[in-house]
C-alpha atoms as a PDB file:
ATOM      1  CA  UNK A   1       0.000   0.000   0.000  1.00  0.00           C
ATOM      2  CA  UNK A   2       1.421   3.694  -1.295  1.00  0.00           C
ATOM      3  CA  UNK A   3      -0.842   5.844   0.938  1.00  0.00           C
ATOM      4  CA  UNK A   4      -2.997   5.719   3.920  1.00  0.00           C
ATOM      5  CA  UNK A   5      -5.101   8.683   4.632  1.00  0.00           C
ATOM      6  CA  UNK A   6      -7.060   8.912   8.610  1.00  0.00           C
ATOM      7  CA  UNK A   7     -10.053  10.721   8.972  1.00  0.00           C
ATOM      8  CA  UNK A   8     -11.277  11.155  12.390  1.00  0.00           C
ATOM      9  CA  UNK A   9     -14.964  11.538  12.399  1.00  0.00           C
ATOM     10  CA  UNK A  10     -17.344  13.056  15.052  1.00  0.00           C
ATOM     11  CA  UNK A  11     -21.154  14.014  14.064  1.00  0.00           C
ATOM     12  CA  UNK A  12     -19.985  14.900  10.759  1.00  0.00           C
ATOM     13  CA  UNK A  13     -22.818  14.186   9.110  1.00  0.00           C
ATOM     14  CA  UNK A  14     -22.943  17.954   7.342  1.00  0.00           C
ATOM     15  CA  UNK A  15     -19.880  17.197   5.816  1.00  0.00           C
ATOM     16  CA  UNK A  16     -20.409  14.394   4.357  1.00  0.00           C
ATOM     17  CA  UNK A  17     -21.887  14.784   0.835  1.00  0.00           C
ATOM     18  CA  UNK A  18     -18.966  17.027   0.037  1.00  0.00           C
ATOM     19  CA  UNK A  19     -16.385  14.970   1.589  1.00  0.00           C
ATOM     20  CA  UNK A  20     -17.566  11.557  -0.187  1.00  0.00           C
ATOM     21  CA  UNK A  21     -17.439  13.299  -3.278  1.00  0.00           C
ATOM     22  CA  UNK A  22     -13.903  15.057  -2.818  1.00  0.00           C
ATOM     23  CA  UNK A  23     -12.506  11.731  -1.169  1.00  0.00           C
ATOM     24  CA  UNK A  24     -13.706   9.950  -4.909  1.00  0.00           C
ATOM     25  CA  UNK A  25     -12.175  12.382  -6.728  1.00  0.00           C
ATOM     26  CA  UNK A  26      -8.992  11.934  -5.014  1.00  0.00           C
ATOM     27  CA  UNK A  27      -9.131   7.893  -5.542  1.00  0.00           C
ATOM     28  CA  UNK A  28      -9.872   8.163  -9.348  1.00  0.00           C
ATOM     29  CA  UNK A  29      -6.336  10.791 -10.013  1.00  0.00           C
ATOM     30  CA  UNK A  30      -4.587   7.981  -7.408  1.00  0.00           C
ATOM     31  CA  UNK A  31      -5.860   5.196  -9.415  1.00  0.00           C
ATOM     32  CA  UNK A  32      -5.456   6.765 -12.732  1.00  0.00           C
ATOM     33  CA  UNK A  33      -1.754   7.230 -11.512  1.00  0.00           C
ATOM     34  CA  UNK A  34      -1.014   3.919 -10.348  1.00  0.00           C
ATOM     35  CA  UNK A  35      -1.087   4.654  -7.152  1.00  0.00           C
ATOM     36  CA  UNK A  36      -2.533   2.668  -4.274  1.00  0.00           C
ATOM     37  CA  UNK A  37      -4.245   3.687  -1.277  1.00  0.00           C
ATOM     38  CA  UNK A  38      -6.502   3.589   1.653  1.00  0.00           C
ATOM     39  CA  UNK A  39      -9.586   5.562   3.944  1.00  0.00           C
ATOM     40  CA  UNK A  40      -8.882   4.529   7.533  1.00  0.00           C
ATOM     41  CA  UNK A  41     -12.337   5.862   9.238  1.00  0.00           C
ATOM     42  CA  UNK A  42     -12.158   6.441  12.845  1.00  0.00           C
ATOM     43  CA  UNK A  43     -15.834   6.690  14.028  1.00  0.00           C
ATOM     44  CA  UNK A  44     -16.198   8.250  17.001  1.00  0.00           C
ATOM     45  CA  UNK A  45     -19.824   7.118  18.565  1.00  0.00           C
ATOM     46  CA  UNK A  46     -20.940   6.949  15.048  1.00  0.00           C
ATOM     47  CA  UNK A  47     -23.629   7.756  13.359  1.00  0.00           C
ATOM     48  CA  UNK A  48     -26.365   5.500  10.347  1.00  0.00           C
ATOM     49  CA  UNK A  49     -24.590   8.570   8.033  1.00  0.00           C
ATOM     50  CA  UNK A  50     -21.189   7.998   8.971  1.00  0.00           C
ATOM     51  CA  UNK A  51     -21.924   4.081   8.624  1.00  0.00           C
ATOM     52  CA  UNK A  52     -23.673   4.444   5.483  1.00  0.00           C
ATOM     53  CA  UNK A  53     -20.391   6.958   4.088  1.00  0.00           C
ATOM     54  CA  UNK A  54     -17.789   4.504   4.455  1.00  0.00           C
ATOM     55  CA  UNK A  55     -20.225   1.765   3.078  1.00  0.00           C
ATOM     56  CA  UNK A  56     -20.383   4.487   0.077  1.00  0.00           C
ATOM     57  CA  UNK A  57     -16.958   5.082  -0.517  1.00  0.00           C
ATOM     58  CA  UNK A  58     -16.210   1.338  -0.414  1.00  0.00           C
ATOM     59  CA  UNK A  59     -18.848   0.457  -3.587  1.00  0.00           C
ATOM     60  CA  UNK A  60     -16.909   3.226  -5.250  1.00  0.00           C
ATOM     61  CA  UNK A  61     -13.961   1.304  -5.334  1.00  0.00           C
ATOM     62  CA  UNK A  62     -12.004   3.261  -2.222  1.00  0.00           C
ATOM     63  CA  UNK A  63     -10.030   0.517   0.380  1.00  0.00           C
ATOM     64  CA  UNK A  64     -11.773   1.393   3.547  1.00  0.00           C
ATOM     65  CA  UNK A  65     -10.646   1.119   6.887  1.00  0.00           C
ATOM     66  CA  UNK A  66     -13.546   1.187   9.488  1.00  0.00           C
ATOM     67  CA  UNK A  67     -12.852   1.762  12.700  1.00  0.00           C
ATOM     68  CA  UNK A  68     -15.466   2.328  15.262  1.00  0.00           C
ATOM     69  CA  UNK A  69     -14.900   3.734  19.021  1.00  0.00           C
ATOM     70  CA  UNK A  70     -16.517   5.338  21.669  1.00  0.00           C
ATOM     71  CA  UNK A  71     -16.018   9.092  21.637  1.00  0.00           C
ATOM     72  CA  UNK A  72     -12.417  10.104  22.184  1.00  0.00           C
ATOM     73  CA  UNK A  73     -10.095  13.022  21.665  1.00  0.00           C
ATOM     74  CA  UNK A  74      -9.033  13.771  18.080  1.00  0.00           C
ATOM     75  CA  UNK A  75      -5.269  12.753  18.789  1.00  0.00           C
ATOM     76  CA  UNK A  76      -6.316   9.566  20.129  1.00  0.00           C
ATOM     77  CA  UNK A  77      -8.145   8.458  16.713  1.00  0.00           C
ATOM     78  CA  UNK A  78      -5.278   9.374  14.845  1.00  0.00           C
ATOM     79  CA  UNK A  79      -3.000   7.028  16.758  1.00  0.00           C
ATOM     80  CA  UNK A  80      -5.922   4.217  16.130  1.00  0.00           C
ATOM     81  CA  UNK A  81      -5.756   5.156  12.922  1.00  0.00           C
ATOM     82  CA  UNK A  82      -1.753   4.978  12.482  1.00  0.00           C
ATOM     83  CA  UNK A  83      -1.728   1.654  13.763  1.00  0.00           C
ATOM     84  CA  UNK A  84      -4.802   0.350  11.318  1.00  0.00           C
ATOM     85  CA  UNK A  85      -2.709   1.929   8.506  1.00  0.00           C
ATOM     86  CA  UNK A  86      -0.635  -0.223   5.793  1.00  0.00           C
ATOM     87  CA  UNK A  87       0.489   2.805   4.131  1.00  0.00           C
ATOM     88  CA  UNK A  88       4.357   3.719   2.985  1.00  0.00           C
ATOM     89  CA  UNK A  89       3.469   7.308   3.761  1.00  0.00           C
ATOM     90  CA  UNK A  90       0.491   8.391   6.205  1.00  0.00           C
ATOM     91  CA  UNK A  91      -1.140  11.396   6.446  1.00  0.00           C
ATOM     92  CA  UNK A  92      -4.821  12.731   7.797  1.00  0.00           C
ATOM     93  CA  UNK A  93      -7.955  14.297   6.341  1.00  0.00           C
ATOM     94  CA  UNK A  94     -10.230  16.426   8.588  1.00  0.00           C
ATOM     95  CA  UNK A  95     -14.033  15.710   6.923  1.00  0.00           C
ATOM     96  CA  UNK A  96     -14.380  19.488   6.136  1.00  0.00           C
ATOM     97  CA  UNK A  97     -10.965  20.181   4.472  1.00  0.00           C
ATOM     98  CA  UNK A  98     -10.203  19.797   1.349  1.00  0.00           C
ATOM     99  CA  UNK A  99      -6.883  17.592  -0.443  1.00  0.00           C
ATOM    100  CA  UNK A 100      -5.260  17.439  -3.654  1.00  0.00           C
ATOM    101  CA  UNK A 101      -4.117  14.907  -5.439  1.00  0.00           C
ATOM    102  CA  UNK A 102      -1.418  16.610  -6.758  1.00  0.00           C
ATOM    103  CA  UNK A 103       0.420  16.580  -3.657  1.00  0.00           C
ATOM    104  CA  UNK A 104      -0.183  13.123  -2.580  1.00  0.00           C
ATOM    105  CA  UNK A 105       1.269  11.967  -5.911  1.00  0.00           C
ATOM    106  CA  UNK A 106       4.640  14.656  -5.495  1.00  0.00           C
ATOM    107  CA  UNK A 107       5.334  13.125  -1.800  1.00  0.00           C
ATOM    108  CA  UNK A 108       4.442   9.327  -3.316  1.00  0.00           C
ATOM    109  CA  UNK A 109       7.064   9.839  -6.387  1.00  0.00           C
ATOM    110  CA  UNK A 110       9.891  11.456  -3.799  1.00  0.00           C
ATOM    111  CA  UNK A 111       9.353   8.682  -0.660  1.00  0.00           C
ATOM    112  CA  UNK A 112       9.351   5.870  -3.639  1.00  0.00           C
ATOM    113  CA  UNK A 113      13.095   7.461  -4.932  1.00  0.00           C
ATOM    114  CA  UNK A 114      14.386   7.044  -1.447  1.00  0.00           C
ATOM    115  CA  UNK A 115      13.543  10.993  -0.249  1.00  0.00           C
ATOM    116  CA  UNK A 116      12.995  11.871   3.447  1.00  0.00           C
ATOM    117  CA  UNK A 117      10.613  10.833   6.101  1.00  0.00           C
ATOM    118  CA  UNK A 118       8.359  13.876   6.550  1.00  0.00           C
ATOM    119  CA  UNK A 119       6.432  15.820   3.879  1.00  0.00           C
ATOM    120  CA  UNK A 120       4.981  19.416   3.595  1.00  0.00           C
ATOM    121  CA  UNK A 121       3.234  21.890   1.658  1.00  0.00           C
ATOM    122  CA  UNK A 122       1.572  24.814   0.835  1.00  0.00           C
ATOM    123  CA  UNK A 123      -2.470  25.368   1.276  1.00  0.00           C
ATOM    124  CA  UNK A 124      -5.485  27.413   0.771  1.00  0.00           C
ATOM    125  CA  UNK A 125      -7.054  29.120   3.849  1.00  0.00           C
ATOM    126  CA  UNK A 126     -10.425  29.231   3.120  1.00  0.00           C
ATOM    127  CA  UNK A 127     -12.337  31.939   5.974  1.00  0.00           C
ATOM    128  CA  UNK A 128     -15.968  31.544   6.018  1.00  0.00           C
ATOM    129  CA  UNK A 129     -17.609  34.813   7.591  1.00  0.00           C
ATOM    130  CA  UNK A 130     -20.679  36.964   7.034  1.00  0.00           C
ATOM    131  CA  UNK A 131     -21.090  40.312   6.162  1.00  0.00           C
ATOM    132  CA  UNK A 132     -22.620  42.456   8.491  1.00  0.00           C
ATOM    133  CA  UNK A 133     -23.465  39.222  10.563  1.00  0.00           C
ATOM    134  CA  UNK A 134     -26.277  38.544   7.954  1.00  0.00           C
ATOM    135  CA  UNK A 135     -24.462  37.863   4.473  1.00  0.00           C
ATOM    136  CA  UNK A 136     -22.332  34.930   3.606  1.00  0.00           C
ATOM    137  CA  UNK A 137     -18.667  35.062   2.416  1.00  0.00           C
ATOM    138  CA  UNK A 138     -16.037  33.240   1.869  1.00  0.00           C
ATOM    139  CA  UNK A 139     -12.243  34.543   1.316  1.00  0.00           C
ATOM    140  CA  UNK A 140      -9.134  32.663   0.440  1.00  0.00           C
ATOM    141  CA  UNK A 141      -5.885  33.160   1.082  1.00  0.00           C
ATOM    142  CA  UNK A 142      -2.287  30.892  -0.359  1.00  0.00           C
ATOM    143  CA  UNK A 143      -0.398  29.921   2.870  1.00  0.00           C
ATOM    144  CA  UNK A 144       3.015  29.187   0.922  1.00  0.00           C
ATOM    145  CA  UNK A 145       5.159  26.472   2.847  1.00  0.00           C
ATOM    146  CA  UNK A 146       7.887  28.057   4.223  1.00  0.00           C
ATOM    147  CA  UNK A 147      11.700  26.769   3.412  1.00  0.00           C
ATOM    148  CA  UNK A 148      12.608  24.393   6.225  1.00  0.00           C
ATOM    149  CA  UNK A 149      14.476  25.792   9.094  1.00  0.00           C
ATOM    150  CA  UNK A 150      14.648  23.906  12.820  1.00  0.00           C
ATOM    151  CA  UNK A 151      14.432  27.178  14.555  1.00  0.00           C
ATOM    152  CA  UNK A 152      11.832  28.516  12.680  1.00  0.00           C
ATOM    153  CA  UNK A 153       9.643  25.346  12.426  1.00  0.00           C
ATOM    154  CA  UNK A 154       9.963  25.216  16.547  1.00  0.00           C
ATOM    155  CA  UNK A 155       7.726  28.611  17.046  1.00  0.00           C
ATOM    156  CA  UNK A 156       4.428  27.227  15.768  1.00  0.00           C
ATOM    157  CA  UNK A 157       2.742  24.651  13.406  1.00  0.00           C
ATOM    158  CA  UNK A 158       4.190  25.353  10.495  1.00  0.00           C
ATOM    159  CA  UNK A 159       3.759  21.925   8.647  1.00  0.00           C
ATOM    160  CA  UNK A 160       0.080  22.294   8.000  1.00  0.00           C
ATOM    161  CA  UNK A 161      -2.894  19.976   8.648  1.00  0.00           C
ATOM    162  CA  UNK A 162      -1.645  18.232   5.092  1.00  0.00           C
ATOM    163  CA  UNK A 163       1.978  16.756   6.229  1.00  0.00           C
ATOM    164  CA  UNK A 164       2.668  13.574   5.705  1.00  0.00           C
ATOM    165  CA  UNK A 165       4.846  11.058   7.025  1.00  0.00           C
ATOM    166  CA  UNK A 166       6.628   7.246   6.938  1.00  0.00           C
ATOM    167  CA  UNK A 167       5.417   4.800   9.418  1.00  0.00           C
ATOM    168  CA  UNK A 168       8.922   4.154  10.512  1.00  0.00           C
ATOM    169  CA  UNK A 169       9.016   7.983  11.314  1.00  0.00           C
ATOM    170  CA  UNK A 170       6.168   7.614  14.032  1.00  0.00           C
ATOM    171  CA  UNK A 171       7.741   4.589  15.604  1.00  0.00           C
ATOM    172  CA  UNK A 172      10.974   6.964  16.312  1.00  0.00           C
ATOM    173  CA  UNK A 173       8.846   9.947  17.474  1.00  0.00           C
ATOM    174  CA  UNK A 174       5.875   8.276  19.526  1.00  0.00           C
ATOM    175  CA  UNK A 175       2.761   8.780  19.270  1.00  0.00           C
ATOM    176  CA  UNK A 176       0.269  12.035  19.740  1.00  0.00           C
ATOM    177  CA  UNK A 177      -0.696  12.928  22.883  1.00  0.00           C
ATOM    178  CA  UNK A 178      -3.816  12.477  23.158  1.00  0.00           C
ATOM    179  CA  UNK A 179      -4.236  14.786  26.197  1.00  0.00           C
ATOM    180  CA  UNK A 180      -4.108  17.397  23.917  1.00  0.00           C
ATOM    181  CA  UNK A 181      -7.152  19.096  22.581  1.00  0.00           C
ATOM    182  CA  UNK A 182      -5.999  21.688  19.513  1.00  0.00           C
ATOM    183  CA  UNK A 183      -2.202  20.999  19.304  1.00  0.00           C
ATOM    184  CA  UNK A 184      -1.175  17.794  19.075  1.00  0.00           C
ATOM    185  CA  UNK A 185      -0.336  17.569  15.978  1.00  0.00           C
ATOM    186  CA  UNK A 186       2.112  20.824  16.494  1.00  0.00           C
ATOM    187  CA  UNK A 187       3.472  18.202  19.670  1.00  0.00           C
ATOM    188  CA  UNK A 188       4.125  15.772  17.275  1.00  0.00           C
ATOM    189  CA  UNK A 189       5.568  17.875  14.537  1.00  0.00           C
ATOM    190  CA  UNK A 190       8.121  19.923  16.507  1.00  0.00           C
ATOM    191  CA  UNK A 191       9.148  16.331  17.655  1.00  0.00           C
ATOM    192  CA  UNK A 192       9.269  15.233  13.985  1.00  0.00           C
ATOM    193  CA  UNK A 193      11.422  18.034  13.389  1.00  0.00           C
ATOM    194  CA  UNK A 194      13.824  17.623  16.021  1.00  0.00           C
ATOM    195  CA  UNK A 195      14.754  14.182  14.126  1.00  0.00           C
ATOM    196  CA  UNK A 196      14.678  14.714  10.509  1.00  0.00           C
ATOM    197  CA  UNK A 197      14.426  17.537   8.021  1.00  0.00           C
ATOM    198  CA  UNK A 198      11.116  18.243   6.603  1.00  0.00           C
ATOM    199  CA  UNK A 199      10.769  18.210   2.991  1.00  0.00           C
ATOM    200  CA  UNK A 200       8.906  20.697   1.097  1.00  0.00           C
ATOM    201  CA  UNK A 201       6.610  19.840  -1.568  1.00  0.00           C
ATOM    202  CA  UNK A 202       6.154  22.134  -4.454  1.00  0.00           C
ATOM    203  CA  UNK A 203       2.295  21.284  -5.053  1.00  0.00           C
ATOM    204  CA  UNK A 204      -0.116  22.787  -2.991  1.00  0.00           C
ATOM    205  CA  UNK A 205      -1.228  20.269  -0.678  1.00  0.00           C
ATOM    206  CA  UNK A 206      -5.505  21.169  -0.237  1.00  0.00           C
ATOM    207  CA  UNK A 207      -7.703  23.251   1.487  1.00  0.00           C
ATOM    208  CA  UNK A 208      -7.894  24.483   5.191  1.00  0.00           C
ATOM    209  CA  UNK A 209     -11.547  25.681   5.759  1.00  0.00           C
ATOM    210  CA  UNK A 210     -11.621  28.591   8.703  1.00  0.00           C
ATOM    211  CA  UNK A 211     -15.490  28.906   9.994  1.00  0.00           C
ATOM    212  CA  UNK A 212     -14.837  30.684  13.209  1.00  0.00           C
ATOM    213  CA  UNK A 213     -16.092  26.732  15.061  1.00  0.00           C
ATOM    214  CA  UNK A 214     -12.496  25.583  14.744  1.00  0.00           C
ATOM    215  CA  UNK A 215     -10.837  24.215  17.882  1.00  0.00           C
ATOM    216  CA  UNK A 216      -7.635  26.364  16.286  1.00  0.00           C
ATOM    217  CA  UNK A 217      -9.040  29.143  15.207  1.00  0.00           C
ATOM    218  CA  UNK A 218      -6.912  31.420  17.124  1.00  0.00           C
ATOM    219  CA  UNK A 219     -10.002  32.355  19.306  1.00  0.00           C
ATOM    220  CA  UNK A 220      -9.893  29.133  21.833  1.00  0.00           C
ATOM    221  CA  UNK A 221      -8.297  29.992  24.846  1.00  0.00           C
ATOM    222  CA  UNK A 222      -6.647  26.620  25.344  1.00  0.00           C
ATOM    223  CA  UNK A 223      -4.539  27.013  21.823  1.00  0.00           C
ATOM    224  CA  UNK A 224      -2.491  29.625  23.410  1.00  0.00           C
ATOM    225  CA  UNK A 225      -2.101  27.222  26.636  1.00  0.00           C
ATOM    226  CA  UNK A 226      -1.413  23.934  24.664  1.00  0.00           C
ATOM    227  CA  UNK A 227       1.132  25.946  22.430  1.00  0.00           C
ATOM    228  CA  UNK A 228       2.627  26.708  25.725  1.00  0.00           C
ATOM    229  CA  UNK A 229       2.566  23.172  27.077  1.00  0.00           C
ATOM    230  CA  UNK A 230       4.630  22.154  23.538  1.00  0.00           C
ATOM    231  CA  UNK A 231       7.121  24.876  24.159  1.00  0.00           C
ATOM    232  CA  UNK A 232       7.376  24.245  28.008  1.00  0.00           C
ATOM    233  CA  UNK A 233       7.930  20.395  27.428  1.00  0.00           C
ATOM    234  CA  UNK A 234      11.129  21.145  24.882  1.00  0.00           C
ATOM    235  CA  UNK A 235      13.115  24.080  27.050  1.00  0.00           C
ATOM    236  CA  UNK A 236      11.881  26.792  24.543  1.00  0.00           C
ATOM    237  CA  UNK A 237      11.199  29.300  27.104  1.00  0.00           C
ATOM    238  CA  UNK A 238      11.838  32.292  24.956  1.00  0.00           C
ATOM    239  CA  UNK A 239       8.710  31.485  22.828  1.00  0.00           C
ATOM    240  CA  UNK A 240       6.382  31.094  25.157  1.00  0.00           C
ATOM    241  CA  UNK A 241       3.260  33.264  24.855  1.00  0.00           C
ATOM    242  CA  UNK A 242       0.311  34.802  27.048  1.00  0.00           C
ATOM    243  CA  UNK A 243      -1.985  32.501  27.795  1.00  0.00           C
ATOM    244  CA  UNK A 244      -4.993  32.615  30.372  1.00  0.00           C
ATOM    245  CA  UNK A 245      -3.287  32.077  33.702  1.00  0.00           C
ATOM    246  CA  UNK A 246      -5.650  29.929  35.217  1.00  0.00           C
ATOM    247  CA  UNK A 247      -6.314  27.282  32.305  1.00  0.00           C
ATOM    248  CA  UNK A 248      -2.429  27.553  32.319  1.00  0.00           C
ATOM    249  CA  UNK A 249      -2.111  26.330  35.213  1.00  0.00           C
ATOM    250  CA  UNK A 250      -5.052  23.659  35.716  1.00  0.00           C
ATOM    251  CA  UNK A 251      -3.462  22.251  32.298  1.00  0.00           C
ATOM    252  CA  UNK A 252       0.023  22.464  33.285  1.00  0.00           C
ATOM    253  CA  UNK A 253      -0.732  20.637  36.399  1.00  0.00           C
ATOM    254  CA  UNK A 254      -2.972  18.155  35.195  1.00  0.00           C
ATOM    255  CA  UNK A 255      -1.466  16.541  32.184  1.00  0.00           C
ATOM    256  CA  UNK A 256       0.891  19.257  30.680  1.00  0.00           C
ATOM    257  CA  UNK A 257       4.030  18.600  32.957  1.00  0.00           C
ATOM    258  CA  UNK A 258       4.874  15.316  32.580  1.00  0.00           C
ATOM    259  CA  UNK A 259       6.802  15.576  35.890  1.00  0.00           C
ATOM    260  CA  UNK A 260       8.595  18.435  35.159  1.00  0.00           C
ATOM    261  CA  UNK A 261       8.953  21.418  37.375  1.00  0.00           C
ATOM    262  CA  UNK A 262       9.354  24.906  36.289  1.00  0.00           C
ATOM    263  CA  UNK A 263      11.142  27.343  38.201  1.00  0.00           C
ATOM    264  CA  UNK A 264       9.548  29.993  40.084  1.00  0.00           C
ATOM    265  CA  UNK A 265      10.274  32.766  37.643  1.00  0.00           C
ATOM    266  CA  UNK A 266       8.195  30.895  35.245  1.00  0.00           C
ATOM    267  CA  UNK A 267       5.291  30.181  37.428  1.00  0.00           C
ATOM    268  CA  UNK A 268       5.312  33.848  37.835  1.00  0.00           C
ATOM    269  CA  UNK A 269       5.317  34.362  34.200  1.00  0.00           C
ATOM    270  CA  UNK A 270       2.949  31.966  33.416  1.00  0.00           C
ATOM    271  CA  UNK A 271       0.391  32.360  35.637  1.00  0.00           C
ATOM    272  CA  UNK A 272       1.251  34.654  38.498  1.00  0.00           C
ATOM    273  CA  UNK A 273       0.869  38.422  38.708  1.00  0.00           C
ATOM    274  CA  UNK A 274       0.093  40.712  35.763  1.00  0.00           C
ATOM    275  CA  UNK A 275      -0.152  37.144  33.674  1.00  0.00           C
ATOM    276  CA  UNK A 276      -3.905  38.536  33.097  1.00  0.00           C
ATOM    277  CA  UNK A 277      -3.097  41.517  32.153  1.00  0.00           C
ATOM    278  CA  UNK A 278      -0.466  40.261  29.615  1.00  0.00           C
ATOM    279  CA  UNK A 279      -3.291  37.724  28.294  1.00  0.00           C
ATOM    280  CA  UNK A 280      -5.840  40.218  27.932  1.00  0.00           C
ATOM    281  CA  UNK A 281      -3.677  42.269  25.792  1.00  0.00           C
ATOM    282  CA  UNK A 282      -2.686  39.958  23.882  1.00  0.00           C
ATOM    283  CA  UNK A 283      -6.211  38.881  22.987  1.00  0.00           C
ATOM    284  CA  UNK A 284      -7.005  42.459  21.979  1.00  0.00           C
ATOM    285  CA  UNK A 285      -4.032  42.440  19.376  1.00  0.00           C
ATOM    286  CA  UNK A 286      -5.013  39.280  18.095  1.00  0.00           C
ATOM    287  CA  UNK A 287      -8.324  41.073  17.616  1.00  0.00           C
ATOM    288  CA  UNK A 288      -7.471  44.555  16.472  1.00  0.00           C
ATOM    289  CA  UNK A 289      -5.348  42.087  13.788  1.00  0.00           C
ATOM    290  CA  UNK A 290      -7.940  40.304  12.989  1.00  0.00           C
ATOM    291  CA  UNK A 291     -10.520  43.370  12.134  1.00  0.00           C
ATOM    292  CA  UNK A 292      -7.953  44.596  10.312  1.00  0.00           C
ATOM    293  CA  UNK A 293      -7.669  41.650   8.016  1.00  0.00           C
ATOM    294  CA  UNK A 294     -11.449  41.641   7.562  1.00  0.00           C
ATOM    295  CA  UNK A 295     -11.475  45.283   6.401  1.00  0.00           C
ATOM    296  CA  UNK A 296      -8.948  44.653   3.982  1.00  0.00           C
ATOM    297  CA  UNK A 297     -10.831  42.565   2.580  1.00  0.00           C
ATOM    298  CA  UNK A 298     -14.699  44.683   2.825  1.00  0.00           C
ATOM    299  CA  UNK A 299     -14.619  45.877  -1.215  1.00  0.00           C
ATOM    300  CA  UNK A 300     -14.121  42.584  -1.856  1.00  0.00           C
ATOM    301  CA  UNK A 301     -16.702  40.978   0.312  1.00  0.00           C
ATOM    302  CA  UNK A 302     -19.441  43.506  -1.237  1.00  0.00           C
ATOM    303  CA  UNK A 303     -18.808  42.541  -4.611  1.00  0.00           C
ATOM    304  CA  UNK A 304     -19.094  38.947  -3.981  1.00  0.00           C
ATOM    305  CA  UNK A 305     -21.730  39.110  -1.810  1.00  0.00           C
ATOM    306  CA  UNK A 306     -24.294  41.407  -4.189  1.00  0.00           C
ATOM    307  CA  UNK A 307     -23.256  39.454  -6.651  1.00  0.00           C
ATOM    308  CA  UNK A 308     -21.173  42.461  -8.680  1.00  0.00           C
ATOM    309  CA  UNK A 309     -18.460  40.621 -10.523  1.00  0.00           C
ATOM    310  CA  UNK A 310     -19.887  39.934 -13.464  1.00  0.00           C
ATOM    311  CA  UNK A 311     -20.857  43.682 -14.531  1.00  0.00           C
ATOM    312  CA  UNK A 312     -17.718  45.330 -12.776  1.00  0.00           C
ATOM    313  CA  UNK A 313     -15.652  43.081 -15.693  1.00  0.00           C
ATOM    314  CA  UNK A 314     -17.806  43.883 -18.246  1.00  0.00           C
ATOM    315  CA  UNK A 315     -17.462  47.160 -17.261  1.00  0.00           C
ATOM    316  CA  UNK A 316     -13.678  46.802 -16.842  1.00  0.00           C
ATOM    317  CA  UNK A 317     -13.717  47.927 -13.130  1.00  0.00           C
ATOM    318  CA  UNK A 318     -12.332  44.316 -12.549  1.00  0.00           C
ATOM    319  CA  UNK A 319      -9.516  42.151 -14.052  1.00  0.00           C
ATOM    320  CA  UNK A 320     -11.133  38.394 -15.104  1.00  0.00           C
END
């Protein structure tokens, strides 16, 4: 087997229809290519839908993996899902993102010629917001894959949700902590890192969908205190970050450590005095940048949300 993608699933029955449909279109370019593959489906408490998907995607020729569980955190399916998987490289697929096939069959070509362990690319953000609360939009933006560099790669989740990797890989690093809620798989990946180079892929590798009900949307409290726990857990005190003192330090105390005990200056950082303060303004940066983003982008929202494009081209207001 090439390539085994995992799909953790949770009452995803909205997504379904689209994903079925994308995950086909993905196994006709692999088979048209040569290239073998498989669907490992974790099902969390699942669903007739969810059932009746993989059941779908089987009669349409896709090699599915069913796996059923009772609920559990995300991190924990994909470690079910690692150890289900035949795959030469392994990678995952969140039911509302989106992959390309192009990438799969860049990363495929380089493992088979003997190339690295680890495999990353470039993706489309896709931010789904309304205008003036009421409209519907949708903006997208290119997140180019950075060049590979250790330090850089250390500060935040820089491979993507589209990385892939060798099985042999994950035997070396361990598995995800499943403790975590939002950032295991930037655990796992700075890990990764520490070990081998990353490769970069030149295709882009899918899409990201943003719809403001992401875990890591940048909004969830406990992403800031998770990224912490990463950085806390390797030394990398420099990069730590705000984070709200208290979840700090119920987190930190109740999984996070690992038996580990920080020194008093960091407690005092972390989640002693003026740590709220610090938080707090934080948050409204984060903010402020995040308005600012969205008003960049208000000309463009009005056109595609009245529906505009069409006449502004033919009146040569807009390029095609």
């Amino acid at each position: 087997m090439d390539i085994s993608l995992i799909t953790s699933l949770y009452r995803s029955d909205r997504h379904l229809p689209d994903y079925t449909r994308r995950v086909l279109g993905v196994h006709r370019a692999l088979h048209a290519a040569g290239v073998t593959w498989e669907l490992v489906l974790v099902m969390n408490d699942a669903t007739p839908r969810e059932r009746a998907a993989a059941q779908e995607l089987a009669a349409g020729g896709v090699a599915v993996i069913p796996l059923e569980t009772a609920r559990e955190t995300l991190y924990a399916s994909w470690n079910r899902g690692v150890l289900a998987a035949r795959g030469a490289l392994l990678g995952f697929w969140n039911a509302d993102d989106v992959r390309y096939s192009s990438a799969l069959l860049e990363a495929h070509t380089r493992r088979a010629a003997g190339e690295g362990e680890l495999f990353y690319g470039g993706w489309i953000e896709r931010y789904r917001e309304r205008l003036a609360g009421v409209l519907p939009f949708e903006r997208r933006e290119v997140v180019p894959a950075l060049p590979f560099d250790r330090q850089r790669f250390r500060a935040k989740m820089r491979l993507g949700a589209f990385f892939l990797f060798t099985p042999t890989l994950y035997g070396r690093v361990g598995a995800f902590d499943p403790n975590f809620k939002i950032c295991g798989d930037y655990d796992w990946a700075v890990r990764a890192c520490e070990q081998v180079d990353a490769l970069r892929l030149s295709a882009l590798c899918g899409e990201f969908v943003q719809d403001g009900s992401n875990l890591s949307a940048g909004t969830n409290p406990l992403q800031a205190v998770e990224d912490n726990v990463v950085l806390l857990r390797q030394g990398w005190y420099e990069l730590l970050r705000p984070a709200e003192p208290t979840l700090m330090r119920e987190v930190w105390q109740t999984w996070g450590a690992q038996g580990r005990v920080l020194s008093p200056a960091l407690q005092a950082q972390l989640w002693g005095e003026g740590a709220a303060d610090r938080w707090h303004a934080a948050q409204a940066a984060a903010a402020a940048r995040r308005q600012a983003a969205r008003l960049r982008y208000l000309p463009r929202r009005i056109v595609e949300a009245l529906g505009m494009r069409p006449l502004l081209r033919r009146l040569g207001v807009l390029k095609s």
